[in-house]
N, C-alpha and C. Protein backbone atom coordinates (compact mmCIF):
# COMPACT_ATOMS: atom_id res chain seq x y z
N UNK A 1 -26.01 -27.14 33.54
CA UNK A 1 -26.50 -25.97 34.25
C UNK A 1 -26.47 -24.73 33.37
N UNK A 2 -25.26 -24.28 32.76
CA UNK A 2 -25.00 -23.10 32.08
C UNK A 2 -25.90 -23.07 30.58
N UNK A 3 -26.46 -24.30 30.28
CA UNK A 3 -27.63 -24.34 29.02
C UNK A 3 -28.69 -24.38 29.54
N UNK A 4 -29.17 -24.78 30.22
CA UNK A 4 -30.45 -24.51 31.04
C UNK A 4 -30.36 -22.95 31.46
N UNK A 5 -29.71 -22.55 31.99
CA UNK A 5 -29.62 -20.85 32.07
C UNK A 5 -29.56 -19.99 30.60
N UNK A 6 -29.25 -20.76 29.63
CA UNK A 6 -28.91 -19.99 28.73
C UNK A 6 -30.42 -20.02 27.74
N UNK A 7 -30.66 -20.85 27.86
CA UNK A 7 -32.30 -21.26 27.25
C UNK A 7 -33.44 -20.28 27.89
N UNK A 8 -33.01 -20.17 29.32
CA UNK A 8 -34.18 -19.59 30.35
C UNK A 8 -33.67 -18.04 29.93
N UNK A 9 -32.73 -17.59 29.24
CA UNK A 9 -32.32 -16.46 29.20
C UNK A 9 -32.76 -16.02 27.85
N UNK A 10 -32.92 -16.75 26.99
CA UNK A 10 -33.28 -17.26 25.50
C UNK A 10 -35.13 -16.65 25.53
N UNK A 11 -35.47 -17.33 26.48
CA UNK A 11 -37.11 -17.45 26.46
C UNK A 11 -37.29 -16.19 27.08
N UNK A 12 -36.73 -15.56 27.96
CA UNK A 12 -37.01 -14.20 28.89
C UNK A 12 -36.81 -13.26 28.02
N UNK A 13 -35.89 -13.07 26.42
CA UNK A 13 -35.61 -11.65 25.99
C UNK A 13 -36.73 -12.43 25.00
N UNK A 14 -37.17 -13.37 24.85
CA UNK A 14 -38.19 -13.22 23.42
C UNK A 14 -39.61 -12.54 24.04
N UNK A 15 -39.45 -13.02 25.28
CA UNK A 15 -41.16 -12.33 25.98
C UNK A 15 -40.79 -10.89 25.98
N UNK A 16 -39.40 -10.30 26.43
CA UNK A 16 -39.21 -8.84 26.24
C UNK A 16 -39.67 -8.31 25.03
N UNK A 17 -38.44 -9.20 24.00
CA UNK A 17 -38.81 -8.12 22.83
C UNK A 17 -40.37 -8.69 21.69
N UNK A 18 -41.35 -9.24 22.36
CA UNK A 18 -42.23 -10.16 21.83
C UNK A 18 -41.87 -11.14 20.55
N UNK A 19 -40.65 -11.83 20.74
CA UNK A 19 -40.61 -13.14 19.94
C UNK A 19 -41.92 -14.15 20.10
N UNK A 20 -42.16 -14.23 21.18
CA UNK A 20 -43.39 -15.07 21.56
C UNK A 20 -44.55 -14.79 21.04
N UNK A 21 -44.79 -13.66 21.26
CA UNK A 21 -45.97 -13.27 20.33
C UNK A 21 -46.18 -13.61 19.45
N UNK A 22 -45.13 -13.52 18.66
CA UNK A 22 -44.90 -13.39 16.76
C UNK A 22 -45.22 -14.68 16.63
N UNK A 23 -44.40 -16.01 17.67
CA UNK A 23 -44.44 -17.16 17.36
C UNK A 23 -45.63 -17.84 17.95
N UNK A 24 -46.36 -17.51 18.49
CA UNK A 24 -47.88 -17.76 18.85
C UNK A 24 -48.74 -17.20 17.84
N UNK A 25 -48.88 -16.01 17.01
CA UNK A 25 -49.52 -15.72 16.54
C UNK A 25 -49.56 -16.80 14.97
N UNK A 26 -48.43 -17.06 14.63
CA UNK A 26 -48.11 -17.51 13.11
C UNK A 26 -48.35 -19.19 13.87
N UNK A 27 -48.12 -19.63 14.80
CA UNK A 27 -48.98 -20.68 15.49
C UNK A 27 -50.21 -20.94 15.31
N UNK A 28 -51.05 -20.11 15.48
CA UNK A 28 -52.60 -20.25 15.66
C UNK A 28 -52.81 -19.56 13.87
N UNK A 29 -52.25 -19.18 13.28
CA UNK A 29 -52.31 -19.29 11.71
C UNK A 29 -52.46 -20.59 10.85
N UNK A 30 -51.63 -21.22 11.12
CA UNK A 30 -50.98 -22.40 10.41
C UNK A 30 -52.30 -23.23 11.27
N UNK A 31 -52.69 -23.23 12.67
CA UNK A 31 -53.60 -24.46 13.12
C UNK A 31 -55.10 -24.04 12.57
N UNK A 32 -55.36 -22.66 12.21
CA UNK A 32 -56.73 -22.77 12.21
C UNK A 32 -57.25 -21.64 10.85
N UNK A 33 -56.23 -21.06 10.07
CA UNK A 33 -56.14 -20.30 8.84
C UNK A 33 -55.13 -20.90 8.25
N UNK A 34 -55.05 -21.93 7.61
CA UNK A 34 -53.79 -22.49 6.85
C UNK A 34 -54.06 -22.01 5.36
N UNK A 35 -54.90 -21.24 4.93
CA UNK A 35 -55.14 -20.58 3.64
C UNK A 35 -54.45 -19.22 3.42
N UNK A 36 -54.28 -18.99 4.70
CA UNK A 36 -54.05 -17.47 4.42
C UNK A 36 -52.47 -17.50 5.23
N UNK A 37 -51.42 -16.90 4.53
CA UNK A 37 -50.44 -16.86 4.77
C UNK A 37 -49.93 -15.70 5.63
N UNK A 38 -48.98 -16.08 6.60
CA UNK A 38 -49.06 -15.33 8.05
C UNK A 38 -48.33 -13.50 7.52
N UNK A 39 -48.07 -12.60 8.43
CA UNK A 39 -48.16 -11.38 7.95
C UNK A 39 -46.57 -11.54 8.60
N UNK A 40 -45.83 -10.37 7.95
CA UNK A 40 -43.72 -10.94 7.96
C UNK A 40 -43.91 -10.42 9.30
N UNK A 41 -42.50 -10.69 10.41
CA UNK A 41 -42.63 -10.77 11.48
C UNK A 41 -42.50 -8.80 11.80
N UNK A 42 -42.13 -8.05 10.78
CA UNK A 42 -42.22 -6.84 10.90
C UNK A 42 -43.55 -6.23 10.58
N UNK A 43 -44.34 -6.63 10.08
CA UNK A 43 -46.07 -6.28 9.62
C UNK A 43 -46.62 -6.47 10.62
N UNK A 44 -46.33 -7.42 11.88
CA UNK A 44 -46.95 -8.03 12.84
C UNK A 44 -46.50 -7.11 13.99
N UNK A 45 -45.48 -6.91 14.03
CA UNK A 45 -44.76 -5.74 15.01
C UNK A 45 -45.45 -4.24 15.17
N UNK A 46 -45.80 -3.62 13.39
CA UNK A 46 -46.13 -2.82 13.15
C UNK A 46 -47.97 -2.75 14.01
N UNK A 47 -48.30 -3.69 13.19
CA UNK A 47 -49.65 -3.82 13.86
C UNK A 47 -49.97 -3.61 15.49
N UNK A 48 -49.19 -4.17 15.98
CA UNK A 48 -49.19 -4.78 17.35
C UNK A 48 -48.86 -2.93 18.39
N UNK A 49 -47.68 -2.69 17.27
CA UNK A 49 -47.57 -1.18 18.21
C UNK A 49 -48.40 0.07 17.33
N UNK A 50 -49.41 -0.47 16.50
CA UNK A 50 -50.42 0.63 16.33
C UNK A 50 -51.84 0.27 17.13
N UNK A 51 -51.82 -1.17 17.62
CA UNK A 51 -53.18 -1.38 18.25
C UNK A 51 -52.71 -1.05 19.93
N UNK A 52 -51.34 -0.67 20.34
CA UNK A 52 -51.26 -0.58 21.57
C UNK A 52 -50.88 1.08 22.10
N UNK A 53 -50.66 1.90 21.32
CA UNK A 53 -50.68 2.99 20.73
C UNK A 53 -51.70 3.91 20.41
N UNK A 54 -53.06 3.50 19.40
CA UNK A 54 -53.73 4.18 18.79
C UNK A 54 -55.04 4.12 19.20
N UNK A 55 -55.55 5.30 19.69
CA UNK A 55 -57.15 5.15 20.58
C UNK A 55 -56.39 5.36 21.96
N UNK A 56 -57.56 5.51 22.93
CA UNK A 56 -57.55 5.48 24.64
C UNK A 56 -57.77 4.28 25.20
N UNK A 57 -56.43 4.10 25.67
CA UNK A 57 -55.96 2.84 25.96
C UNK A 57 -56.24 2.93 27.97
N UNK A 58 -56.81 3.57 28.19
CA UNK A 58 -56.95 3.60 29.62
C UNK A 58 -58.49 3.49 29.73
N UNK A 59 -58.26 3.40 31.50
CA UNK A 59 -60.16 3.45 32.06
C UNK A 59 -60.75 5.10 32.46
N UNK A 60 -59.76 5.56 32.56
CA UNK A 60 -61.06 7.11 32.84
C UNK A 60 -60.02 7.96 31.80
């Protein structure tokens, strides 16, 4: 019981702090760009909070 909670607790702070992301993104690298080597998990961070950040991110 207490590893099954601890796993489900595991998977809930990586969606917080986007572990998942990082590891989906360097996922779909390796399956469909295996030439080009993935960007460090801080380049990817960087990116991620300048594309969510930069421009008008709303509807009106």
């Amino acid at each position: 019981m207490t590893g099954r909670l601890l796993t489900g607790l595991q998977a809930f702070w990586g969606l917080l702090n986007g572990d998942a992301d990082y590891h989906r993104y360097v996922a779909h690298m390796q399956a469909h760009h295996p030439q080009v080597q993935p960007q460090s998990r801080q380049a990817h961070y960087l990116r991620k909070l300048d594309q969510r950040y930069t421009g008008v991110n709303r509807c009106c």
